[in-house]
PDB file of N, CA and C in Angstrom:
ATOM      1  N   UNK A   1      -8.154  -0.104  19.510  1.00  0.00           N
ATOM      2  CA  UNK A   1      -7.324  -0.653  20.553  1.00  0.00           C
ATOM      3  C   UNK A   1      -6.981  -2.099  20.201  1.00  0.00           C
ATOM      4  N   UNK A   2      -5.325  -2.652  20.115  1.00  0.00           N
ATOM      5  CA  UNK A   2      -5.291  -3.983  19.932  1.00  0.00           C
ATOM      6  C   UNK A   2      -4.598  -4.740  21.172  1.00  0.00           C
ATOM      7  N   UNK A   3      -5.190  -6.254  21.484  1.00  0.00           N
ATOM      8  CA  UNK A   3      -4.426  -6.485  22.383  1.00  0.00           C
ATOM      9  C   UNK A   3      -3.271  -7.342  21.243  1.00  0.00           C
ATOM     10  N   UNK A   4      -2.071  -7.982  22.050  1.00  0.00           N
ATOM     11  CA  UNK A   4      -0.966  -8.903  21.644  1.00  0.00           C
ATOM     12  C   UNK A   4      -1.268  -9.745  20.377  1.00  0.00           C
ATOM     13  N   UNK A   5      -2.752 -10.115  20.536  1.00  0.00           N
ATOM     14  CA  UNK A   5      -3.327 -11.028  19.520  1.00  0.00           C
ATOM     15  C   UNK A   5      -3.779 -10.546  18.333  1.00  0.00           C
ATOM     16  N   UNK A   6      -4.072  -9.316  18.333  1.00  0.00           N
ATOM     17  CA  UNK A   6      -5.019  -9.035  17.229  1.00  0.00           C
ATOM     18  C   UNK A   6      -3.753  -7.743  16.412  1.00  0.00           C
ATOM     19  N   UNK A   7      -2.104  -7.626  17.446  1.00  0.00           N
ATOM     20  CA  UNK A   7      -1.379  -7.120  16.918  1.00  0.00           C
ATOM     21  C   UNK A   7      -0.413  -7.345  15.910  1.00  0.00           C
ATOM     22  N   UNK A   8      -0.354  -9.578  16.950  1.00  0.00           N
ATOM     23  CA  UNK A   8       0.062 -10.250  15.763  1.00  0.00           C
ATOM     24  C   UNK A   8      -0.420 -10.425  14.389  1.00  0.00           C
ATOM     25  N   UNK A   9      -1.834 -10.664  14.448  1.00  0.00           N
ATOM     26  CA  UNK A   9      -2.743 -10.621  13.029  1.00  0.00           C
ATOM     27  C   UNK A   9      -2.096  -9.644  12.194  1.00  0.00           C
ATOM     28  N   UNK A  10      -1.993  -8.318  13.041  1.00  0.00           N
ATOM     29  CA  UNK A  10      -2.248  -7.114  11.901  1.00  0.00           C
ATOM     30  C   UNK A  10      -0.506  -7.360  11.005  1.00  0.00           C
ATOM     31  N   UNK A  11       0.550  -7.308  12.147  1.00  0.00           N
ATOM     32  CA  UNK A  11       1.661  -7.679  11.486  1.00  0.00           C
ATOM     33  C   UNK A  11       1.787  -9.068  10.413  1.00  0.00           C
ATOM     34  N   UNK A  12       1.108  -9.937  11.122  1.00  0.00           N
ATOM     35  CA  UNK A  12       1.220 -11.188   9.975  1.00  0.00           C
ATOM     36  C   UNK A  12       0.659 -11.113   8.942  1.00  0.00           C
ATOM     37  N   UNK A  13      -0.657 -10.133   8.893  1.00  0.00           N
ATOM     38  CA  UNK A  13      -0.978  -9.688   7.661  1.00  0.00           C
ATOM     39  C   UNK A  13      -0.270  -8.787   6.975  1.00  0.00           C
ATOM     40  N   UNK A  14       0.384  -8.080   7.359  1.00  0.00           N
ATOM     41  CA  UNK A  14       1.370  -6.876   6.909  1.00  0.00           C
ATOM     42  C   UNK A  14       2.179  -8.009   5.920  1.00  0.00           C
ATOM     43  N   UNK A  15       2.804  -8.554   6.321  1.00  0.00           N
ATOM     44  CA  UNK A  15       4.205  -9.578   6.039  1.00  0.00           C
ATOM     45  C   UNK A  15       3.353 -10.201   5.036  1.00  0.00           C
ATOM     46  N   UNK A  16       2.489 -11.219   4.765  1.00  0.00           N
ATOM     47  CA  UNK A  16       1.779 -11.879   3.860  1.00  0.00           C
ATOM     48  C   UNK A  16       1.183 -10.741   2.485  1.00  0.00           C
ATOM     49  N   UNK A  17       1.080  -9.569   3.095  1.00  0.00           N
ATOM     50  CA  UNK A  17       0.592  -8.645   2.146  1.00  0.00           C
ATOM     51  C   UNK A  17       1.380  -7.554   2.213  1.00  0.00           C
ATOM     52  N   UNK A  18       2.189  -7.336   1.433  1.00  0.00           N
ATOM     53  CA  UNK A  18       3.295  -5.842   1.938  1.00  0.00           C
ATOM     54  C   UNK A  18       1.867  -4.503   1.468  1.00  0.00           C
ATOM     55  N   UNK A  19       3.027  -3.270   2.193  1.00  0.00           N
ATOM     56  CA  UNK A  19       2.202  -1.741   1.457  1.00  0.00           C
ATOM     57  C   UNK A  19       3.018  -1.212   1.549  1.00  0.00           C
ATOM     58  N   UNK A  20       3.324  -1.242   0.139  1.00  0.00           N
ATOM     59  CA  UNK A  20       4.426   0.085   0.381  1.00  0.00           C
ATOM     60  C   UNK A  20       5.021   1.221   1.137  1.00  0.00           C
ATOM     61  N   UNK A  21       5.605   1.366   1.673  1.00  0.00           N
ATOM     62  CA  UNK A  21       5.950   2.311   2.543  1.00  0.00           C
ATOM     63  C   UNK A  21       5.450   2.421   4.540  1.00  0.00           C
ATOM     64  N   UNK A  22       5.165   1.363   4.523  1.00  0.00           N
ATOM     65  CA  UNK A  22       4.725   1.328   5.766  1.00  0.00           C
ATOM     66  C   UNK A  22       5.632   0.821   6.409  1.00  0.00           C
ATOM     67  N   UNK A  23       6.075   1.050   7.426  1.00  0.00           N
ATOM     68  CA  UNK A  23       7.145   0.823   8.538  1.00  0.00           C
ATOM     69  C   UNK A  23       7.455  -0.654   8.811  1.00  0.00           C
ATOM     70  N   UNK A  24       6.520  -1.104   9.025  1.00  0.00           N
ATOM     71  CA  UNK A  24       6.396  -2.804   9.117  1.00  0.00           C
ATOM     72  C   UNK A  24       7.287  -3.700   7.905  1.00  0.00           C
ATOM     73  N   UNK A  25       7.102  -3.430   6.529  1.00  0.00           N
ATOM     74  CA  UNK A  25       7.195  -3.963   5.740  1.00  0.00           C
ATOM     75  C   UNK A  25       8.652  -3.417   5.575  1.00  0.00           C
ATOM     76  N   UNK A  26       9.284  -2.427   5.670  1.00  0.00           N
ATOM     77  CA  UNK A  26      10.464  -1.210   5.830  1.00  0.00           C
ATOM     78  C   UNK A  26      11.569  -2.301   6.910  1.00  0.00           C
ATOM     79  N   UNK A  27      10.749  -3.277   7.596  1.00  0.00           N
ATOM     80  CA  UNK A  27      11.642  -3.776   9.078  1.00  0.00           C
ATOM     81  C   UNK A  27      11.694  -5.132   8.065  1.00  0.00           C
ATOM     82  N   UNK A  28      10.835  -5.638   7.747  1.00  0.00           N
ATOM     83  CA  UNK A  28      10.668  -7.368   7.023  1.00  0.00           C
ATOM     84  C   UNK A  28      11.782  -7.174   5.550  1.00  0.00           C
ATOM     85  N   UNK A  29      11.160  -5.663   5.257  1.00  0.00           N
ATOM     86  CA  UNK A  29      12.745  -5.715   3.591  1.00  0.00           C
ATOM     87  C   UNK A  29      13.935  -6.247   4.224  1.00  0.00           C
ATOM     88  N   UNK A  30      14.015  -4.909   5.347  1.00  0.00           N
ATOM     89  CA  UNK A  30      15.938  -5.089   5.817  1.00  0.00           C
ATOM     90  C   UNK A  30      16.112  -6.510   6.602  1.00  0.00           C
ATOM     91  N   UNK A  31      15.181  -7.003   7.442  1.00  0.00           N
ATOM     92  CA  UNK A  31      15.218  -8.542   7.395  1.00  0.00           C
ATOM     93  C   UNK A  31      15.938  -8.794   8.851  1.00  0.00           C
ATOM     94  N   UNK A  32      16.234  -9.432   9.320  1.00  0.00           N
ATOM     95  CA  UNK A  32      16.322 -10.301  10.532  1.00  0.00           C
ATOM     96  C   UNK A  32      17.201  -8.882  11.141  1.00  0.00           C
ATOM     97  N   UNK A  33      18.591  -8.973  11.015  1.00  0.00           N
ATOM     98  CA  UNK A  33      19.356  -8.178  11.315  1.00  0.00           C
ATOM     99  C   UNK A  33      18.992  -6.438  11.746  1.00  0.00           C
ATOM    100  N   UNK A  34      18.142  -6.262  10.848  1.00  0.00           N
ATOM    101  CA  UNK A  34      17.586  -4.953  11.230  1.00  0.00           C
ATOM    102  C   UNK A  34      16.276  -4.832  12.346  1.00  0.00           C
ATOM    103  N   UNK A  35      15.755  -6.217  12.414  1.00  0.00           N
ATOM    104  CA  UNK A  35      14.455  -6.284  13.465  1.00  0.00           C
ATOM    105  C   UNK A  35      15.162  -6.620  14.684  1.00  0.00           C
ATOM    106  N   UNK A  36      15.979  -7.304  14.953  1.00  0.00           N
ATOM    107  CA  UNK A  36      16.767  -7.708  16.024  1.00  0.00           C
ATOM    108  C   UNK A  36      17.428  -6.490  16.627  1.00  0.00           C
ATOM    109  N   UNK A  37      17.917  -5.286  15.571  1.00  0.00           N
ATOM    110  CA  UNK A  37      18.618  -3.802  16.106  1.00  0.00           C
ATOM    111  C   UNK A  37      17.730  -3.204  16.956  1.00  0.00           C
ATOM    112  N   UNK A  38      16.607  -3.699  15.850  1.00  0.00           N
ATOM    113  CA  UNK A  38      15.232  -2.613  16.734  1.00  0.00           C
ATOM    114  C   UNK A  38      15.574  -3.290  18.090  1.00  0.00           C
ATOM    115  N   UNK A  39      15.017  -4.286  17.996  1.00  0.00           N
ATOM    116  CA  UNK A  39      14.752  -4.567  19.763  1.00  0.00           C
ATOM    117  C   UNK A  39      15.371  -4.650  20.260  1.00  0.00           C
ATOM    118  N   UNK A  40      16.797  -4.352  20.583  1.00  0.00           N
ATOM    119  CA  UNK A  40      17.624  -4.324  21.273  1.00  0.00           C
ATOM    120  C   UNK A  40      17.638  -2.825  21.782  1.00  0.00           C
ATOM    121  N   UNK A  41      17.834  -1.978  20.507  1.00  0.00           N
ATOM    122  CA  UNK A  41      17.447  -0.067  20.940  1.00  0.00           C
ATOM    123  C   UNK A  41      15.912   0.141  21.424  1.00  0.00           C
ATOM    124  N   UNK A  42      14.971  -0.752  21.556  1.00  0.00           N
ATOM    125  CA  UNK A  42      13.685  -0.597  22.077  1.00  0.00           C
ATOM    126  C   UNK A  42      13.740  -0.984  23.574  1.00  0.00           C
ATOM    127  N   UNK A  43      14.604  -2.207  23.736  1.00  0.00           N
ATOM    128  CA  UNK A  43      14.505  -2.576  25.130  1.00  0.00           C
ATOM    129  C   UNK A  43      15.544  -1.864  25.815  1.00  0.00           C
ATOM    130  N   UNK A  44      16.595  -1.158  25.215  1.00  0.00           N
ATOM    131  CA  UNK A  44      17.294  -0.348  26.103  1.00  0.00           C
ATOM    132  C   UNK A  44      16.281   0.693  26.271  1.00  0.00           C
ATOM    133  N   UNK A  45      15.824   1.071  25.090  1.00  0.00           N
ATOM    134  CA  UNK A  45      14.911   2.302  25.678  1.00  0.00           C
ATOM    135  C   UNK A  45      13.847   2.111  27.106  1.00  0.00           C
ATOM    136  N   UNK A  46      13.531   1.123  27.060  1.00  0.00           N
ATOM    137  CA  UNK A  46      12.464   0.520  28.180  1.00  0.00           C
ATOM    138  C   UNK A  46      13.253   0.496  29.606  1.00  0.00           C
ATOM    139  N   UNK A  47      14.597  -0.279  29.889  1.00  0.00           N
ATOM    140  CA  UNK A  47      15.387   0.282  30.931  1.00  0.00           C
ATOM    141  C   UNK A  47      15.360   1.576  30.865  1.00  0.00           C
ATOM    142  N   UNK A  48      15.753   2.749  30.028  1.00  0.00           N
ATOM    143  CA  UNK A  48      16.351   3.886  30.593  1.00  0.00           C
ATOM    144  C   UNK A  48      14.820   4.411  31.046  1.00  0.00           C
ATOM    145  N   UNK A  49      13.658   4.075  30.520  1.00  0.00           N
ATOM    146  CA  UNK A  49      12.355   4.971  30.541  1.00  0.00           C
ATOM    147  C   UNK A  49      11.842   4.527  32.214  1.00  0.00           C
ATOM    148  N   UNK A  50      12.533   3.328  32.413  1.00  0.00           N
ATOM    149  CA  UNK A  50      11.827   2.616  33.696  1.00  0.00           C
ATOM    150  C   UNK A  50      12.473   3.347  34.601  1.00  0.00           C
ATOM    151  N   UNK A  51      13.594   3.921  34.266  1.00  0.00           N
ATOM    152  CA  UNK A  51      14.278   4.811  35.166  1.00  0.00           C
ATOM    153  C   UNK A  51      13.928   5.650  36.095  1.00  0.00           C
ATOM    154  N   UNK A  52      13.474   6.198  34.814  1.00  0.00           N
ATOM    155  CA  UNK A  52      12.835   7.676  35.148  1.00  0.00           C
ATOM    156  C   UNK A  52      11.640   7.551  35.898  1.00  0.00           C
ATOM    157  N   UNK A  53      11.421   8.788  36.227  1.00  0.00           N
ATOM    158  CA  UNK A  53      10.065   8.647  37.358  1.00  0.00           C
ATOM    159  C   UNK A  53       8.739   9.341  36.365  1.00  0.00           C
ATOM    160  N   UNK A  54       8.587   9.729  34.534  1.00  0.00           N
ATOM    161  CA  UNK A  54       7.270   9.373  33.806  1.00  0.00           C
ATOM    162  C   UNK A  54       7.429   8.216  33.853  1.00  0.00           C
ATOM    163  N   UNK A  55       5.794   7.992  34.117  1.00  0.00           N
ATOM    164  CA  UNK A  55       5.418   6.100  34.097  1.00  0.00           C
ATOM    165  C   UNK A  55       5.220   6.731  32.585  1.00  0.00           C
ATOM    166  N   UNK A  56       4.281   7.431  31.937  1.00  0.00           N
ATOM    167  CA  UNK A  56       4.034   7.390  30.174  1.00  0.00           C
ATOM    168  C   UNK A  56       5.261   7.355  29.391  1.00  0.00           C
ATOM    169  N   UNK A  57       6.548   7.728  29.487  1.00  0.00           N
ATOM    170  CA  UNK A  57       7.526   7.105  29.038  1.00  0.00           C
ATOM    171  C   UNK A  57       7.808   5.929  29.166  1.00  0.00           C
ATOM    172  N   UNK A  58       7.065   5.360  30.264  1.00  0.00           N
ATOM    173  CA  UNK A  58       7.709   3.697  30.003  1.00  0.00           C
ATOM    174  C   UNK A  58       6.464   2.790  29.453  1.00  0.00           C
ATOM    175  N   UNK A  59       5.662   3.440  29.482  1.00  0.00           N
ATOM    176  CA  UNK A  59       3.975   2.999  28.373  1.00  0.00           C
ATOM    177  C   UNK A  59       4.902   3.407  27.380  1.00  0.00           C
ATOM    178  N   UNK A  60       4.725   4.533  26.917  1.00  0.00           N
ATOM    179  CA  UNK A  60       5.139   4.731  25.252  1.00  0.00           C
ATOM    180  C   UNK A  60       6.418   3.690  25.025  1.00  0.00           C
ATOM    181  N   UNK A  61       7.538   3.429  25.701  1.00  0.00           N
ATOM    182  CA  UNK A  61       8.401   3.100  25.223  1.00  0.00           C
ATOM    183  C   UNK A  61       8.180   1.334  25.227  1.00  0.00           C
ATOM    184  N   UNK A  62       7.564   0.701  26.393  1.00  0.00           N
ATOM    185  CA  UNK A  62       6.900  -0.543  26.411  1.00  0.00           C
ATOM    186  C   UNK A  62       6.286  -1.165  24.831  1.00  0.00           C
ATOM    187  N   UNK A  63       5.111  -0.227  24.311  1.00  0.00           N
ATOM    188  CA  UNK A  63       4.590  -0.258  23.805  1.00  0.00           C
ATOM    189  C   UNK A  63       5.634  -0.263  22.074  1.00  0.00           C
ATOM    190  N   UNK A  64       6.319   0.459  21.956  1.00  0.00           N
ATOM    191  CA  UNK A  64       7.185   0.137  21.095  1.00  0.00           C
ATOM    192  C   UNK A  64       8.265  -1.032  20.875  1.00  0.00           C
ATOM    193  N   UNK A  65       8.568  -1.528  21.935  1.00  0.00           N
ATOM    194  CA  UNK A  65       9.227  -2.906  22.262  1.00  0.00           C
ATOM    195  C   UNK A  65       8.428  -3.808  21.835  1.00  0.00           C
ATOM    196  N   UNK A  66       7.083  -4.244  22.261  1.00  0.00           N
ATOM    197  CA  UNK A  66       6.156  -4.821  22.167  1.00  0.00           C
ATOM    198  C   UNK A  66       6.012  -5.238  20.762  1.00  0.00           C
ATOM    199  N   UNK A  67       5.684  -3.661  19.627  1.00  0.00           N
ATOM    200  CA  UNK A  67       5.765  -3.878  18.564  1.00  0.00           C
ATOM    201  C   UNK A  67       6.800  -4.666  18.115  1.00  0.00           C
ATOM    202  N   UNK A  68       8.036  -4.189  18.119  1.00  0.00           N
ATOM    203  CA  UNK A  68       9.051  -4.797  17.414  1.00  0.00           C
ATOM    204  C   UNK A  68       9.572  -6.416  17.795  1.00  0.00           C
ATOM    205  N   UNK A  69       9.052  -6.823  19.000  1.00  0.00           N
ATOM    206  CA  UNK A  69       9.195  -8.166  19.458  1.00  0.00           C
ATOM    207  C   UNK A  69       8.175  -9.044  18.636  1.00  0.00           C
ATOM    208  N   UNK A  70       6.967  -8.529  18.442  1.00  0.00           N
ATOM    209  CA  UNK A  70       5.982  -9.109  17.405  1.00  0.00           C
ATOM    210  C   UNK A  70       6.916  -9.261  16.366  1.00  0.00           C
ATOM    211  N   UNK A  71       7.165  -8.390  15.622  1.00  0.00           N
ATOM    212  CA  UNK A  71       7.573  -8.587  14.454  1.00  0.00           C
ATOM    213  C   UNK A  71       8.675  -9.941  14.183  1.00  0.00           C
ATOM    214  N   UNK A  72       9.620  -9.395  15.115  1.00  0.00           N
ATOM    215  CA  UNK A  72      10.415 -10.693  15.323  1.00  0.00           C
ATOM    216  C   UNK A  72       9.506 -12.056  15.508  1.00  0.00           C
ATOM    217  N   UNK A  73       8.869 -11.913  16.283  1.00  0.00           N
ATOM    218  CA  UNK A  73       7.990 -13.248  15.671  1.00  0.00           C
ATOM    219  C   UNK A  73       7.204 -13.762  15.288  1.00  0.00           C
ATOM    220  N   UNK A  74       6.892 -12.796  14.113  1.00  0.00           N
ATOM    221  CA  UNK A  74       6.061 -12.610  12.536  1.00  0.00           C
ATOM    222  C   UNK A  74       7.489 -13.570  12.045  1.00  0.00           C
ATOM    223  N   UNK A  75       8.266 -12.852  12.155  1.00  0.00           N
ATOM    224  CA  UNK A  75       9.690 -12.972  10.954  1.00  0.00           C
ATOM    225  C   UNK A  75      10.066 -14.566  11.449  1.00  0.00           C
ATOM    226  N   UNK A  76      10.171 -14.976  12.634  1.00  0.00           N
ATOM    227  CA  UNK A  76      10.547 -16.226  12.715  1.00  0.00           C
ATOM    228  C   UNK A  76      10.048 -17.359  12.901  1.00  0.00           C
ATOM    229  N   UNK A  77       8.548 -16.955  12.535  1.00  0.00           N
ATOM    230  CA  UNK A  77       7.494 -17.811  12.790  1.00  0.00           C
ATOM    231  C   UNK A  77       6.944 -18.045  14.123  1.00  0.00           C
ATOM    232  N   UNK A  78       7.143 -17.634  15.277  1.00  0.00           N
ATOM    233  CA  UNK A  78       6.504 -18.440  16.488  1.00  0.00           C
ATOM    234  C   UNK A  78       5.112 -17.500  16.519  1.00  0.00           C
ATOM    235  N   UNK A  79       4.112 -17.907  17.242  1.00  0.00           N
ATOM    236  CA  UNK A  79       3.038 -17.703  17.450  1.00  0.00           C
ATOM    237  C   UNK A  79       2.654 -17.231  18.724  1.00  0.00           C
ATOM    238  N   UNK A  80       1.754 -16.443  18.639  1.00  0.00           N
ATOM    239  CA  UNK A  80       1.131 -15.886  20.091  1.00  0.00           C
ATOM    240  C   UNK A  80       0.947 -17.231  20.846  1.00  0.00           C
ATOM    241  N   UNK A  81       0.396 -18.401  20.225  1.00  0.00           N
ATOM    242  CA  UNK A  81       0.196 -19.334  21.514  1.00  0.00           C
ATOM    243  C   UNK A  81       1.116 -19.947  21.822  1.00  0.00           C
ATOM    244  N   UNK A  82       1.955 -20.216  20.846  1.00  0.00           N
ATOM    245  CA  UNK A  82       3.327 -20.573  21.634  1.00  0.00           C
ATOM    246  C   UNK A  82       3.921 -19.846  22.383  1.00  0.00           C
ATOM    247  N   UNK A  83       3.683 -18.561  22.394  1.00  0.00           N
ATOM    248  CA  UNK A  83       4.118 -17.929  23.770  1.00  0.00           C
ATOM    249  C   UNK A  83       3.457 -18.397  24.909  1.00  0.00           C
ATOM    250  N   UNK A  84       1.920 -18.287  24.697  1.00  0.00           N
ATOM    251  CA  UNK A  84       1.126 -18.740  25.631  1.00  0.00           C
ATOM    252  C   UNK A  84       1.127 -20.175  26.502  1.00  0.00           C
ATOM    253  N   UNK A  85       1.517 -21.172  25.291  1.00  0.00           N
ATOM    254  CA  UNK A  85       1.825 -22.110  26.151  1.00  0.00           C
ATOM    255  C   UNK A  85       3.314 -22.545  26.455  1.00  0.00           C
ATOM    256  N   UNK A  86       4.397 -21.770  25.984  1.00  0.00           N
ATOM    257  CA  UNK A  86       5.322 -21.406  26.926  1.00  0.00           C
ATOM    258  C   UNK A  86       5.317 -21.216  28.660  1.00  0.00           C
ATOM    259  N   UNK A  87       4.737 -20.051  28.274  1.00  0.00           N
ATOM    260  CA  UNK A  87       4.400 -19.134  30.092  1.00  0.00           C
ATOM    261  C   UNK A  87       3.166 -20.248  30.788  1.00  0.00           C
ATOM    262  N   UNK A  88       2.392 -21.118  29.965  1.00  0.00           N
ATOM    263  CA  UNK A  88       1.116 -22.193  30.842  1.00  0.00           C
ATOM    264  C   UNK A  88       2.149 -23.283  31.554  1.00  0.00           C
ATOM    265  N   UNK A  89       3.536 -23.558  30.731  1.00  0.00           N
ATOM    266  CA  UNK A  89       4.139 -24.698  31.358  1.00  0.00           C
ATOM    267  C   UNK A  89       5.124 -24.285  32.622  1.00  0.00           C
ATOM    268  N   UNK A  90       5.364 -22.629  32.782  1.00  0.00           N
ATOM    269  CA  UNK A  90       5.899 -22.034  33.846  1.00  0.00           C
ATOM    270  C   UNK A  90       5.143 -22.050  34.538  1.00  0.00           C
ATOM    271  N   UNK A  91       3.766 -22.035  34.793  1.00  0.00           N
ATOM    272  CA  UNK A  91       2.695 -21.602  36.102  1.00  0.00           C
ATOM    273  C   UNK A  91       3.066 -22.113  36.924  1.00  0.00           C
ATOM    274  N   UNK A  92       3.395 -21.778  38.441  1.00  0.00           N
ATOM    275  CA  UNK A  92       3.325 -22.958  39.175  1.00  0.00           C
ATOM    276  C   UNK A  92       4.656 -23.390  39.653  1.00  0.00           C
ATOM    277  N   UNK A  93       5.554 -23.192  38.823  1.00  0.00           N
ATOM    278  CA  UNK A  93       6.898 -24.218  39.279  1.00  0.00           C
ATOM    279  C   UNK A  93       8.114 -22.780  39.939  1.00  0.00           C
ATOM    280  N   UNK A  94       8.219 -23.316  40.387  1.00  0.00           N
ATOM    281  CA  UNK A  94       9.495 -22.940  41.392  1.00  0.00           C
ATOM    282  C   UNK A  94      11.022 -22.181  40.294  1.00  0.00           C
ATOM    283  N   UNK A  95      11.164 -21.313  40.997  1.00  0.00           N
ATOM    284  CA  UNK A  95      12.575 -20.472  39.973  1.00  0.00           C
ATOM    285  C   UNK A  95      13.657 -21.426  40.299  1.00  0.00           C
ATOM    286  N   UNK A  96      14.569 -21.307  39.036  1.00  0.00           N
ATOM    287  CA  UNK A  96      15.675 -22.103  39.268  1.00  0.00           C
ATOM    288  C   UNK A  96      16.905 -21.523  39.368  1.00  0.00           C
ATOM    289  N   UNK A  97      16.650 -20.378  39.658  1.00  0.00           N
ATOM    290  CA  UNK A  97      17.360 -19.326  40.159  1.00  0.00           C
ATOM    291  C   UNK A  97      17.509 -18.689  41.490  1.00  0.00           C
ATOM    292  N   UNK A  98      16.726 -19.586  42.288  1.00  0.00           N
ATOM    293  CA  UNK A  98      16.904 -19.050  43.453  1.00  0.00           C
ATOM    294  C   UNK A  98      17.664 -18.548  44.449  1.00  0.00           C
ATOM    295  N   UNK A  99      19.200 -19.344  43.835  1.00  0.00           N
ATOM    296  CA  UNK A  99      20.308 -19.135  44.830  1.00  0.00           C
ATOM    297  C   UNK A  99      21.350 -17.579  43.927  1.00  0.00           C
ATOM    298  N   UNK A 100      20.647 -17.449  42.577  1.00  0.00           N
ATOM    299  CA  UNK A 100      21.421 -16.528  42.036  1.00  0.00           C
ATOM    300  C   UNK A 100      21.852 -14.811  42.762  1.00  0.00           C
ATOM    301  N   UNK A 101      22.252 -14.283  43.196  1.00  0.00           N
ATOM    302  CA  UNK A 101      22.903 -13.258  43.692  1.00  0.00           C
ATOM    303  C   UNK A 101      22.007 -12.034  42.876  1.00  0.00           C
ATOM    304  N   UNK A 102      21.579 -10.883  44.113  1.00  0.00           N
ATOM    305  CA  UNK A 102      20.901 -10.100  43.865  1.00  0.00           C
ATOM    306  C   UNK A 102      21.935  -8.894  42.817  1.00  0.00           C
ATOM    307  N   UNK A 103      21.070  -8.684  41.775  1.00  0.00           N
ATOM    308  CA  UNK A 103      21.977  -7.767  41.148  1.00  0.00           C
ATOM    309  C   UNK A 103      21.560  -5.739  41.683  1.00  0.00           C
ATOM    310  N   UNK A 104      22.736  -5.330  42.049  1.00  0.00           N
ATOM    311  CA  UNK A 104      22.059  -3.930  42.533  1.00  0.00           C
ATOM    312  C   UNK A 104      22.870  -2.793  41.897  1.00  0.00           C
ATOM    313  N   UNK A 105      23.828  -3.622  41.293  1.00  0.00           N
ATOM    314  CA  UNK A 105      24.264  -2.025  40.165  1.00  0.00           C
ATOM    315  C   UNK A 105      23.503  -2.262  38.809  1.00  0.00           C
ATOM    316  N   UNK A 106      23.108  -1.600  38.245  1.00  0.00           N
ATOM    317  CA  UNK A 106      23.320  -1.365  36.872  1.00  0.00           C
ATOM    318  C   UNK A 106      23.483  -0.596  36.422  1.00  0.00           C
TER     319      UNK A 106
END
């Protein structure tokens, strides 16, 4: 079982050490452009799965987003704690969106 942290490791080790044929290294060949496709067809997948009424489609499909968002930032360098202290400097403060208009189509 990995959490976020120990998923980044495994990818940053992937990238520092290729293996042939492994999926990871398959996303880092084709390079920015092809990791960015992923997550864009991963997070649509995550809307359409949230849709639906399986919650394990939207685990499985979560969980694949997840991956490929790592990777992206394997590939562009940012770090799990810079996420972390990203979201530490949000705690607390007020949306700045508050007056924005509820969206109800999609």
């Amino acid at each position: 079982m990995q959490d976020l942290d120990e998923l980044y490791a495994s990818i940053l080790k992937r990238k520092q050490a290729p293996k042939a044929g492994s999926y990871t290294d398959y996303l880092f060949d084709k390079g920015l452009d092809k990791i960015l496709k992923k997550v864009g067809e991963e997070s649509t997948e995550v809307i359409v799965a949230a849709k639906n009424p399986k919650r394990d489609e939207l685990i499985y499909e979560t969980a694949d987003l997840l991956y490929h968002l790592t990777v992206l930032l394997v590939e562009k360098q940012v770090s799990m704690d810079d996420i972390k202290a990203e979201l530490a400097k949000r705690e607390g403060l007020l949306s700045k969106t508050q007056d924005r208009p509820e969206i109800k189509d999609l």
